[in-house]
C-alpha atoms as a PDB file:
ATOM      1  CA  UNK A   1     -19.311 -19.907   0.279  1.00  0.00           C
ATOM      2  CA  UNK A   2     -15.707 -20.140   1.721  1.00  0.00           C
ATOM      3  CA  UNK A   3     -14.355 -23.053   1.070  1.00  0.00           C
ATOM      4  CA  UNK A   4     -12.113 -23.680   4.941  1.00  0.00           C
ATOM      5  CA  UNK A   5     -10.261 -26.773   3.010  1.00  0.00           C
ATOM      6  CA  UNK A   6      -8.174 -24.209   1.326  1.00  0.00           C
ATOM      7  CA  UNK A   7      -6.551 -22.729   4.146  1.00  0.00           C
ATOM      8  CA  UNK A   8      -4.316 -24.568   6.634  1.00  0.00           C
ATOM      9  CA  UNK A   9      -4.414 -25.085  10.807  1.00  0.00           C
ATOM     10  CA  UNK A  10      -1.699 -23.938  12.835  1.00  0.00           C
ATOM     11  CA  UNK A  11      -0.248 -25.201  15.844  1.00  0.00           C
ATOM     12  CA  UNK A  12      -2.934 -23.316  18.289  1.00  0.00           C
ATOM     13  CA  UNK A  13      -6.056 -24.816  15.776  1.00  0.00           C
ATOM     14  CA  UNK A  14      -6.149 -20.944  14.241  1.00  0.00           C
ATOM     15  CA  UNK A  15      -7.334 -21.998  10.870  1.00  0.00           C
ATOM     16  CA  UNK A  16      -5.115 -19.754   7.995  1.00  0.00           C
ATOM     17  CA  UNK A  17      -4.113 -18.481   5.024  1.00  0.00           C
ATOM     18  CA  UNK A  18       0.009 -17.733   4.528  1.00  0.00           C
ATOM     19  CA  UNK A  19       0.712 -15.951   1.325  1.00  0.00           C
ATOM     20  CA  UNK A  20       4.632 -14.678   0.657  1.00  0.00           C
ATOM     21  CA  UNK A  21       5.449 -11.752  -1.254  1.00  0.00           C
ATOM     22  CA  UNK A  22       8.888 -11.273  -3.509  1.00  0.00           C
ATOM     23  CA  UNK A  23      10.737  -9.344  -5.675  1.00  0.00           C
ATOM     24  CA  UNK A  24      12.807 -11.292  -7.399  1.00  0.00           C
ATOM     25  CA  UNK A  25      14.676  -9.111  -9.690  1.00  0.00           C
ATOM     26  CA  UNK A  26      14.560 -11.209 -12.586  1.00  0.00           C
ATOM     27  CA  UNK A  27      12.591 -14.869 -11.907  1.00  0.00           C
ATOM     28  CA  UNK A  28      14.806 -16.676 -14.711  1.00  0.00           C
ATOM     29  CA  UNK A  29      17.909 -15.231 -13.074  1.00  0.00           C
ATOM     30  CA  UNK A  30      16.588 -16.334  -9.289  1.00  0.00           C
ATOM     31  CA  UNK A  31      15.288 -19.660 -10.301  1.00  0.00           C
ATOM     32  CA  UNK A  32      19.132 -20.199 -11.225  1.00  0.00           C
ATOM     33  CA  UNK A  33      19.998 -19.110  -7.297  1.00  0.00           C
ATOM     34  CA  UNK A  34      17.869 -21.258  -4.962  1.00  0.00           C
ATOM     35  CA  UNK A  35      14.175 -20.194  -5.701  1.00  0.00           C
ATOM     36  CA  UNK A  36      12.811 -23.222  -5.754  1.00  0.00           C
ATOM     37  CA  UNK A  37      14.043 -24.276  -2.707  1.00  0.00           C
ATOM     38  CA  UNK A  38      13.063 -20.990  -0.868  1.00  0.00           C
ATOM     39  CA  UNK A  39       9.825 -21.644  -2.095  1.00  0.00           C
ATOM     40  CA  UNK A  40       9.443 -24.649  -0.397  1.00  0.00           C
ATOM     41  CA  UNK A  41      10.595 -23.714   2.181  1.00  0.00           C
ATOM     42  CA  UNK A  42       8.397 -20.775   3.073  1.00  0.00           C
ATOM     43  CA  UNK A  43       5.210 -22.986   2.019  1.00  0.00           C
ATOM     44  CA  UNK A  44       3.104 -20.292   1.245  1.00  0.00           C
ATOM     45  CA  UNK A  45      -0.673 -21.064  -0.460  1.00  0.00           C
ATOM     46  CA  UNK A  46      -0.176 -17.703  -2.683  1.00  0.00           C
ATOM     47  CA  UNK A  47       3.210 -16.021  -4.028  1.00  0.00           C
ATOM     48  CA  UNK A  48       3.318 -12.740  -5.424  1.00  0.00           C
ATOM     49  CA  UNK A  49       6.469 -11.636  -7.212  1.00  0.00           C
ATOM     50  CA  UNK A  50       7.839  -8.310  -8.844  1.00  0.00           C
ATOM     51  CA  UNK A  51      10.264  -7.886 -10.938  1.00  0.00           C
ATOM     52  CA  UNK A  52       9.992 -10.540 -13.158  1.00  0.00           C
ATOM     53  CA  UNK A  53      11.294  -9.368 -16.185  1.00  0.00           C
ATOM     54  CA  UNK A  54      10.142 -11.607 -18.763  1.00  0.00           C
ATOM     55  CA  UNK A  55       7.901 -12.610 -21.050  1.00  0.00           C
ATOM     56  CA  UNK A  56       5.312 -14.951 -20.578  1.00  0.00           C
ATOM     57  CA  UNK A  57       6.409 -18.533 -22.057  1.00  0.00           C
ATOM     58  CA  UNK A  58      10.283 -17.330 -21.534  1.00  0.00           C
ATOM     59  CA  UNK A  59      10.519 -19.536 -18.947  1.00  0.00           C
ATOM     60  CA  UNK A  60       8.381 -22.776 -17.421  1.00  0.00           C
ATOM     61  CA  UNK A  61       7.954 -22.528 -13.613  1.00  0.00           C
ATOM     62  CA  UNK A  62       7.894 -25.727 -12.100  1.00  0.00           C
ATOM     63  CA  UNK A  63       5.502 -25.018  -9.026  1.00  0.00           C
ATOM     64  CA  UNK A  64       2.599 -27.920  -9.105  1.00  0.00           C
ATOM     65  CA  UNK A  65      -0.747 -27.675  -7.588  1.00  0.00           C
ATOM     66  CA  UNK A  66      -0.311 -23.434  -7.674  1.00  0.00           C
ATOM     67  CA  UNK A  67      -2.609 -21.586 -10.797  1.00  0.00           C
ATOM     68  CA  UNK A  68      -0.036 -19.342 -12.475  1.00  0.00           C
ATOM     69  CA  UNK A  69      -0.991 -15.704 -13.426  1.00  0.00           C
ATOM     70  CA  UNK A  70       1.444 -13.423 -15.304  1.00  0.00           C
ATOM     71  CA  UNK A  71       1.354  -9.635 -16.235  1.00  0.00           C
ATOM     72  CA  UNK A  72       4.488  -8.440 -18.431  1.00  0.00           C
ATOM     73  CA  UNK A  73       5.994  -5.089 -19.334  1.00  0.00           C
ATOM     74  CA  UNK A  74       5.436  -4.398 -23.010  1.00  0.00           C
ATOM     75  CA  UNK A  75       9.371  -3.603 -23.051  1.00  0.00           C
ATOM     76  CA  UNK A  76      11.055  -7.139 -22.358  1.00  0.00           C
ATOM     77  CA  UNK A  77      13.463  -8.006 -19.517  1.00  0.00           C
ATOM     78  CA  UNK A  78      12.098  -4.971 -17.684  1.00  0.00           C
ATOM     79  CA  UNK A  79       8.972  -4.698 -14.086  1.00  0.00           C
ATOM     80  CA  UNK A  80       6.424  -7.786 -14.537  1.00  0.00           C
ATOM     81  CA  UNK A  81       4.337  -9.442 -11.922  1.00  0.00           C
ATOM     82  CA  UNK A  82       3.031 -12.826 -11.124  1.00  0.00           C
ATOM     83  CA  UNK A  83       0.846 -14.597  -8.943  1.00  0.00           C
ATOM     84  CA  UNK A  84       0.751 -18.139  -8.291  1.00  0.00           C
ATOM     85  CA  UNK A  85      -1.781 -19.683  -5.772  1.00  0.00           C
ATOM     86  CA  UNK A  86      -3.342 -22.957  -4.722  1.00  0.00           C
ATOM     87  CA  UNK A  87      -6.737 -21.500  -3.260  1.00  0.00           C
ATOM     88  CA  UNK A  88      -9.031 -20.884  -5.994  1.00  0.00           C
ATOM     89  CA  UNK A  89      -9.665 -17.301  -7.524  1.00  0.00           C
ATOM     90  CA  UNK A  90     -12.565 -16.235  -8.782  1.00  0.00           C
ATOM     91  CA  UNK A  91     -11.065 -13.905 -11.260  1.00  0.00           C
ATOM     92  CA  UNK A  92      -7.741 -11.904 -12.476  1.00  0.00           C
ATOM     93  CA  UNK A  93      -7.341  -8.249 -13.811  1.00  0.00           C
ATOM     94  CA  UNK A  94      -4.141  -6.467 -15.020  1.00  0.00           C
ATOM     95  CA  UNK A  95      -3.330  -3.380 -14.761  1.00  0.00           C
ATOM     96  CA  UNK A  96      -5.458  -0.590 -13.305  1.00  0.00           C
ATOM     97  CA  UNK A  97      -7.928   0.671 -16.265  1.00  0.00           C
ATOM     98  CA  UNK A  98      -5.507   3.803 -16.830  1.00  0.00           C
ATOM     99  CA  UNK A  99      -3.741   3.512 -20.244  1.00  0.00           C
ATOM    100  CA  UNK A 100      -0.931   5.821 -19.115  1.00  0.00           C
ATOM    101  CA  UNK A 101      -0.410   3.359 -15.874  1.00  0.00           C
ATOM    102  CA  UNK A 102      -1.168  -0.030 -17.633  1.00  0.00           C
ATOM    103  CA  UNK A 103       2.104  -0.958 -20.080  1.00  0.00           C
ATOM    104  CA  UNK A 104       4.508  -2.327 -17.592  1.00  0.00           C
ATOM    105  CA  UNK A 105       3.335  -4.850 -16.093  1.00  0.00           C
ATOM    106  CA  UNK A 106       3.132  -3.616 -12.636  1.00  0.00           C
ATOM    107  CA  UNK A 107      -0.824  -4.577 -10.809  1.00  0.00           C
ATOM    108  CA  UNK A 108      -2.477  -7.901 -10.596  1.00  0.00           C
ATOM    109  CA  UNK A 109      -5.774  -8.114  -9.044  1.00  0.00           C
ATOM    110  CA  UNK A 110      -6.916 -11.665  -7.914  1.00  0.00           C
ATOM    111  CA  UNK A 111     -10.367 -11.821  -6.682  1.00  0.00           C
ATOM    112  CA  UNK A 112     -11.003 -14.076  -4.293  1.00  0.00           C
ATOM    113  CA  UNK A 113     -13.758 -15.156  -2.349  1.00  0.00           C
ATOM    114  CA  UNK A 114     -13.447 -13.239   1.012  1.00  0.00           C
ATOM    115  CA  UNK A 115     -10.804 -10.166  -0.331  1.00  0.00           C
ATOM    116  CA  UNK A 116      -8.874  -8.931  -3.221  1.00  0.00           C
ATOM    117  CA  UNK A 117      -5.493  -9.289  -3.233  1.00  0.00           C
ATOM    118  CA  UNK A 118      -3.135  -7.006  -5.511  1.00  0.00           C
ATOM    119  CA  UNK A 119       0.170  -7.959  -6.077  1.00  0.00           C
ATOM    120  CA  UNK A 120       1.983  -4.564  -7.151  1.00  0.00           C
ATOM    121  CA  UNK A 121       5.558  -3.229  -8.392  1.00  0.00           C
ATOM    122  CA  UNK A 122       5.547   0.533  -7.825  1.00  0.00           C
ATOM    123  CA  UNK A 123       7.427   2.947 -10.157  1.00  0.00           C
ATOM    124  CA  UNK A 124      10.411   3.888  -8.905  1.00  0.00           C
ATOM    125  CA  UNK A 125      11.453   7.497  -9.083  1.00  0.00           C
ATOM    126  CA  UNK A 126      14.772   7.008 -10.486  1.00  0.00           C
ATOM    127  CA  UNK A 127      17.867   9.140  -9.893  1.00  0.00           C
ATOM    128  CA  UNK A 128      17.749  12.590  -9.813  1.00  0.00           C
ATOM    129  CA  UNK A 129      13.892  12.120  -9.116  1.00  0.00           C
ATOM    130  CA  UNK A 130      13.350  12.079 -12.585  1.00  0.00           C
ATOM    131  CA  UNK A 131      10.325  10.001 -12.327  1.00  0.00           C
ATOM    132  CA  UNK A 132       8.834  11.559  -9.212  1.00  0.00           C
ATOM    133  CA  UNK A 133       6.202  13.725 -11.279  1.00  0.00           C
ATOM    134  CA  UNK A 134       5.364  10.366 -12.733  1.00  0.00           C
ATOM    135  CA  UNK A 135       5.424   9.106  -9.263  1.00  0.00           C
ATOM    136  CA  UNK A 136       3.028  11.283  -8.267  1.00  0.00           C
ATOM    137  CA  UNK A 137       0.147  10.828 -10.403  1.00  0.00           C
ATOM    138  CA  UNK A 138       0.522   7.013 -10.245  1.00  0.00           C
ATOM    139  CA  UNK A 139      -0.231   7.004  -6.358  1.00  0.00           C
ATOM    140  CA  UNK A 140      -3.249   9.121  -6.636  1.00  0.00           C
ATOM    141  CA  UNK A 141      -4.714   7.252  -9.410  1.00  0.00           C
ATOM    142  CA  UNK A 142      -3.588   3.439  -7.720  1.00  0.00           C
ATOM    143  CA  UNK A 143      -5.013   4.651  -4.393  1.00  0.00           C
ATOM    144  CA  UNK A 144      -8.444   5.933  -6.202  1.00  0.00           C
ATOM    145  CA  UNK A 145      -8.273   2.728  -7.750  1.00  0.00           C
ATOM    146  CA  UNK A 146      -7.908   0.755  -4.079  1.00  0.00           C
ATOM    147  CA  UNK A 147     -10.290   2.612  -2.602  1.00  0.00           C
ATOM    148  CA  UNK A 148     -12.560   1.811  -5.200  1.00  0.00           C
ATOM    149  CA  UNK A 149     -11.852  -2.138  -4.436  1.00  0.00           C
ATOM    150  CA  UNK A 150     -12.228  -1.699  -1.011  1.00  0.00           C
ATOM    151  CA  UNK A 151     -15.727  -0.310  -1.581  1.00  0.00           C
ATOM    152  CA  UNK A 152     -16.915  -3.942  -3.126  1.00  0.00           C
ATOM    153  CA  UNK A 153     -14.808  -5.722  -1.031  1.00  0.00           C
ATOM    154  CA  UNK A 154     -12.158  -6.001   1.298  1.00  0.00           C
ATOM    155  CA  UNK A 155      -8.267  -5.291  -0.451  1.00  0.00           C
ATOM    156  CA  UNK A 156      -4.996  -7.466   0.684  1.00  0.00           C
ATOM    157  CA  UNK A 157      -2.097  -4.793  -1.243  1.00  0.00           C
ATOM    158  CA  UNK A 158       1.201  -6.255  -1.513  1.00  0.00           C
ATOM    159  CA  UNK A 159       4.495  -5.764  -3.378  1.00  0.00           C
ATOM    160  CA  UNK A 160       7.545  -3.525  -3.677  1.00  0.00           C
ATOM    161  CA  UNK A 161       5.911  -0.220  -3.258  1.00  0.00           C
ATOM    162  CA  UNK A 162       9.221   1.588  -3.564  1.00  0.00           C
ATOM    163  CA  UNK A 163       9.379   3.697  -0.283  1.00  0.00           C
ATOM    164  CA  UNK A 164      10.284   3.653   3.054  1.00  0.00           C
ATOM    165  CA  UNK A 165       7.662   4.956   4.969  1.00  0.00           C
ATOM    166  CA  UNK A 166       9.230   6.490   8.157  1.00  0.00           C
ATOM    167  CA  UNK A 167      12.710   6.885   9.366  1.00  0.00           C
ATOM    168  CA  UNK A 168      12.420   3.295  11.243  1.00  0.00           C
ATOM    169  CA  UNK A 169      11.897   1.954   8.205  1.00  0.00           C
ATOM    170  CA  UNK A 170      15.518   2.155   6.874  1.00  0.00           C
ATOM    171  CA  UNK A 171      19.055   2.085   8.097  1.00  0.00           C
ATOM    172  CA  UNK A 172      20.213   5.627   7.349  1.00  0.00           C
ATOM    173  CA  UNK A 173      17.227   8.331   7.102  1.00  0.00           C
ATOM    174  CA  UNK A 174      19.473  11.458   7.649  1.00  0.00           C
ATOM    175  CA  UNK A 175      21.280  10.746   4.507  1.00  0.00           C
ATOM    176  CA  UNK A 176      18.747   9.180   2.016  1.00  0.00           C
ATOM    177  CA  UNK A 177      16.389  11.923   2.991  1.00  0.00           C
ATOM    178  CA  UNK A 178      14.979  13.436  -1.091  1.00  0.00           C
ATOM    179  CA  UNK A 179      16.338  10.157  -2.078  1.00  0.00           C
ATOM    180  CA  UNK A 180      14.186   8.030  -4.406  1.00  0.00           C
ATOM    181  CA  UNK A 181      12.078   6.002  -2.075  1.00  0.00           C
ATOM    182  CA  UNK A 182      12.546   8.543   1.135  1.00  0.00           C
ATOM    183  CA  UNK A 183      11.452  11.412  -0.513  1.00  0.00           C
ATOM    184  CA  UNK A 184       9.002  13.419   1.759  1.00  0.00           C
ATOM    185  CA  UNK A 185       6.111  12.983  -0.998  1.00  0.00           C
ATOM    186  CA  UNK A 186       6.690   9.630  -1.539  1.00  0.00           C
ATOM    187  CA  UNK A 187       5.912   9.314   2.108  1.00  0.00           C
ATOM    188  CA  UNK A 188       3.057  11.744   2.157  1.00  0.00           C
ATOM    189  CA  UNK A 189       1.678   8.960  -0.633  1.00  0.00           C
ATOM    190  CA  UNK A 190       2.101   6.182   1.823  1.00  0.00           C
ATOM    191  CA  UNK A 191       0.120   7.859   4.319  1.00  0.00           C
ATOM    192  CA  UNK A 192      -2.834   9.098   2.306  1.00  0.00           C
ATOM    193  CA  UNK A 193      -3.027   5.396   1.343  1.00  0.00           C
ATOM    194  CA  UNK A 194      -3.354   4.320   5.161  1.00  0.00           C
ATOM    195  CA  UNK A 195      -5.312   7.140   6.360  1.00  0.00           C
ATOM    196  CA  UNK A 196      -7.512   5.972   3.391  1.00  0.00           C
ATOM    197  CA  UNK A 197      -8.544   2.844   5.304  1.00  0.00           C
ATOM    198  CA  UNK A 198      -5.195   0.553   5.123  1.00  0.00           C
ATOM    199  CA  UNK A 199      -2.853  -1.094   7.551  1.00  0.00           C
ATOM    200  CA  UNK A 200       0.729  -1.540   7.040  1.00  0.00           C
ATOM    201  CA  UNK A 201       0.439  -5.011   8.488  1.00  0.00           C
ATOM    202  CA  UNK A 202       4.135  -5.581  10.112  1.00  0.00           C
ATOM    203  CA  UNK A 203       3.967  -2.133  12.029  1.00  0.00           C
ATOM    204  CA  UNK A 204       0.678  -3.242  13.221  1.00  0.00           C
ATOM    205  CA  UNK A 205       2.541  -6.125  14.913  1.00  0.00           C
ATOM    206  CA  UNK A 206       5.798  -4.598  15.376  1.00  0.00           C
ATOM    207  CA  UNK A 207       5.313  -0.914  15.507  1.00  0.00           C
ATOM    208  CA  UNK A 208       8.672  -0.074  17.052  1.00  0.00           C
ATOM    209  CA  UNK A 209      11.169  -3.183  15.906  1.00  0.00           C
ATOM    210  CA  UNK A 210      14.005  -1.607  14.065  1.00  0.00           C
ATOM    211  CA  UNK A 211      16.659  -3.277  11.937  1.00  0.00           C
ATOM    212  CA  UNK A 212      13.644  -4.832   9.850  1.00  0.00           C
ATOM    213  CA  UNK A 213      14.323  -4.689   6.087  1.00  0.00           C
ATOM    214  CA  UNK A 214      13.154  -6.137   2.824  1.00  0.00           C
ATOM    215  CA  UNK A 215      15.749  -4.845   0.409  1.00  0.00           C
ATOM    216  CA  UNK A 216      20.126  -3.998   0.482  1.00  0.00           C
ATOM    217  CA  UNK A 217      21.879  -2.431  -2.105  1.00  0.00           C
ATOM    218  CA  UNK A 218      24.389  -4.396  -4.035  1.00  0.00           C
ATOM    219  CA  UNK A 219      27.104  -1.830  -3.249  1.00  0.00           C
ATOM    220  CA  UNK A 220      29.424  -1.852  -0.190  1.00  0.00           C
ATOM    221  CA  UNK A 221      28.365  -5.308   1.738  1.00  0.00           C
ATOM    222  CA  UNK A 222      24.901  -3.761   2.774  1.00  0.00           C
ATOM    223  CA  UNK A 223      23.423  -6.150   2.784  1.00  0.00           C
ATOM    224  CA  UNK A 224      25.696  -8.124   5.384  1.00  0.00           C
ATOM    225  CA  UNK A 225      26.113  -5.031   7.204  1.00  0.00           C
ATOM    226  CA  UNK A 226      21.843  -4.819   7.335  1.00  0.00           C
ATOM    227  CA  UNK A 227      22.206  -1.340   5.979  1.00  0.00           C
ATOM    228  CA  UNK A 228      18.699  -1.837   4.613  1.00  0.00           C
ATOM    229  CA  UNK A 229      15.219  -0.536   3.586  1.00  0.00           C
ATOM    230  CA  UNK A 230      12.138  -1.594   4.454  1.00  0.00           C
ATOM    231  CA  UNK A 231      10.081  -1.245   0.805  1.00  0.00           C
ATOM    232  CA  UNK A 232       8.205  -4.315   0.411  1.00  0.00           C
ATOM    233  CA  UNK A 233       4.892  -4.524   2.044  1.00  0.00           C
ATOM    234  CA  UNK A 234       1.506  -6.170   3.145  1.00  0.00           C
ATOM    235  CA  UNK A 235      -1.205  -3.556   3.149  1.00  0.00           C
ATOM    236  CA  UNK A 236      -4.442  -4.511   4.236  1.00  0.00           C
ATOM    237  CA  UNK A 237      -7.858  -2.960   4.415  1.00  0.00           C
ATOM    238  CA  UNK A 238      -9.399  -2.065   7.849  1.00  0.00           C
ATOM    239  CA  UNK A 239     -12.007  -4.057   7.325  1.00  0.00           C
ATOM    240  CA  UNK A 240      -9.699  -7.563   7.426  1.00  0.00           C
ATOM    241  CA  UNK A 241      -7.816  -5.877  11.048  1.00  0.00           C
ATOM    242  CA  UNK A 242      -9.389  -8.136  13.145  1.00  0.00           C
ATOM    243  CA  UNK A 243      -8.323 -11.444  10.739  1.00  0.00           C
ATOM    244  CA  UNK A 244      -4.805 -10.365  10.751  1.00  0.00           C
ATOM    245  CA  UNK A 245      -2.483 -13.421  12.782  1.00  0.00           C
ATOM    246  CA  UNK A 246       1.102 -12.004  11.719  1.00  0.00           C
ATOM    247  CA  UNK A 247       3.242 -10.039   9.504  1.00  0.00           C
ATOM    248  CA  UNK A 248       6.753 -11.406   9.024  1.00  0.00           C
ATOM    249  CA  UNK A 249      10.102 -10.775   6.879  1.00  0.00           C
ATOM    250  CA  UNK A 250      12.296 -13.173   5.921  1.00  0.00           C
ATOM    251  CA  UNK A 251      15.870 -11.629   5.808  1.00  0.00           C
ATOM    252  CA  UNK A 252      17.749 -15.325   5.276  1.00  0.00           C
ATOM    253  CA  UNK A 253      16.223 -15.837   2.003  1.00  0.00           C
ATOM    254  CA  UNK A 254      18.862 -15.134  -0.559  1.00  0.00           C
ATOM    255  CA  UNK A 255      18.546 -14.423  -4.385  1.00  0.00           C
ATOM    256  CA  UNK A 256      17.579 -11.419  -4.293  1.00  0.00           C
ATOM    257  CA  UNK A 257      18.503  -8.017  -3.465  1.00  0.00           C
ATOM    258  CA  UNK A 258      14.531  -8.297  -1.542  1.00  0.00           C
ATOM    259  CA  UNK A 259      13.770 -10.997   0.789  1.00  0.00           C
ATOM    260  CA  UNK A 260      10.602 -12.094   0.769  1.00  0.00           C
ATOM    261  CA  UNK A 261       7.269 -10.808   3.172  1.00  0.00           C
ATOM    262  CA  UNK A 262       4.678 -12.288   4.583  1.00  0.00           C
ATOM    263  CA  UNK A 263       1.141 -12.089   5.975  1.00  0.00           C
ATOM    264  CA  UNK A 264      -0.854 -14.921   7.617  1.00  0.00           C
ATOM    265  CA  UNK A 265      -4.787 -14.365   7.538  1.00  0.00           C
ATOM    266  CA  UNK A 266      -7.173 -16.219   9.027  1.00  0.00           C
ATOM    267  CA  UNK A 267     -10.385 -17.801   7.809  1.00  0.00           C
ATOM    268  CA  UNK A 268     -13.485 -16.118   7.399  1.00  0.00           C
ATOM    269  CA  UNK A 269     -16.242 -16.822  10.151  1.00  0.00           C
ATOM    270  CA  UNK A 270     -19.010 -17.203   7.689  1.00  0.00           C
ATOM    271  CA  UNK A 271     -18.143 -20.774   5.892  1.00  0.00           C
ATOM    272  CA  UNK A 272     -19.425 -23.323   3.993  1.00  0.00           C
END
């Protein structure tokens, strides 16, 4: 049964879930830079992170009352994901069954009563596209391997998934166009995942909202000049549409060259 005492009640009595999605680029270096402020601050009941690089035991996170879940690259100070969360899960998985897919730390699946929810740190295809091929077969077999979630129960997908899905979703599309993360199949991915049975949860709030980005460049002020990308994402199953309450991004966290994302959910109906 759903236990309601896990999520929180907002201001209008909506009973809620608010989970916050990051990547970090390096937690040890971020910790360093305000994270556990920003943490508090955004008061989320689960955190998903990317970009970890470490090693589990390389560093002690000091986040009471959340369960702490870590998946590390086999190549150290390189990709690695983490989950920490104060509602109960029934269980974890890592990876995605597909030896090729599963050395880098990159999917976490965290059952959980109503939904899975997989945290996720996307290949990237590197310059020159030299990882694209790559690329390629990791969508197909991650979306079979979604799909196949979604079929047992409903999927929460989150995490720097690497692309910018349509030319809203950055500051300069002309330019970047064949760039890694704007590359037309990179797209096409994206929307074989939706028309698969996904949402990309902040268009379905804010379909035509532009300047909206999760991630700057280091080079040339972009970030101050929001010359951004929009590559870190809630996606969530059709079958959760309806329990959807908002989608947000939080620019004014620093650390990072990603700001966090979030999604508020609400309850299910059936409870215990």
């Amino acid at each position: 049964m759903i236990q309601r005492k896990y999520y929180r009640i907002g201001l209008d009595g909506v009973i809620f879930m608010k989970m916050i999605s990051w990547n970090v680029n390096g937690l040890r270096a971020v910790i360093k830079k305000g994270f556990y402020e920003s943490i508090a601050a955004l008061d989320a009941d689960v955190i998903c992170l990317q970009e970890i690089k470490m090693q589990k035991g390389q560093c002690d996170v000091d986040l009471p009352g959340y369960e702490q879940v870590f998946y590390c690259a086999d190549k150290k100070g390189y990709s690695g994901t983490a989950v920490f969360s104060r509602v109960p899960m029934k269980s974890v998985q890592y990876g995605i069954g597909i030896d090729e897919h599963d050395h880098e730390g990159r999917v976490i699946t965290c059952e959980f009563e109503a939904f899975y929810l997989v945290c996720c740190y996307t290949p990237n295809s590197q310059n020159e596209l030299k990882r694209l091929d790559y690329r390629m077969q990791w969508e197909d077999d991650f979306r079979d391997y979604l799909v196949k979630l979604d079929a047992v129960k409903p999927v929460i997908l989150t995490g720097d998934l690497n692309v910018a899905h349509e030319e809203i979703d950055l500051k300069n599309p002309k330019t970047n166009r064949m760039n890694a993360g704007f590359t037309d199949q990179e797209r096409g991915k994206m929307t074989e995942l939706l028309e698969a049975g996904f949402i990309d949860s902040f268009r379905h709030f804010y379909p035509e909202v532009t300047g909206a980005y999760s991630w700057w460049s280091y080079i040339g002020g972009a970030r101050s000049r929001n010359a951004g990308w929009r590559i870190d994402y809630f996606i969530v199953s059709r079958k959760l549409e309806e329990r959807m309450v908002d989608a947000k991004i939080h620019p004014q966290v620093m650390g990072s060259d990603h700001c966090p994302v979030e999604l508020d959910i609400t309850a299910p109906e059936t409870d215990g």
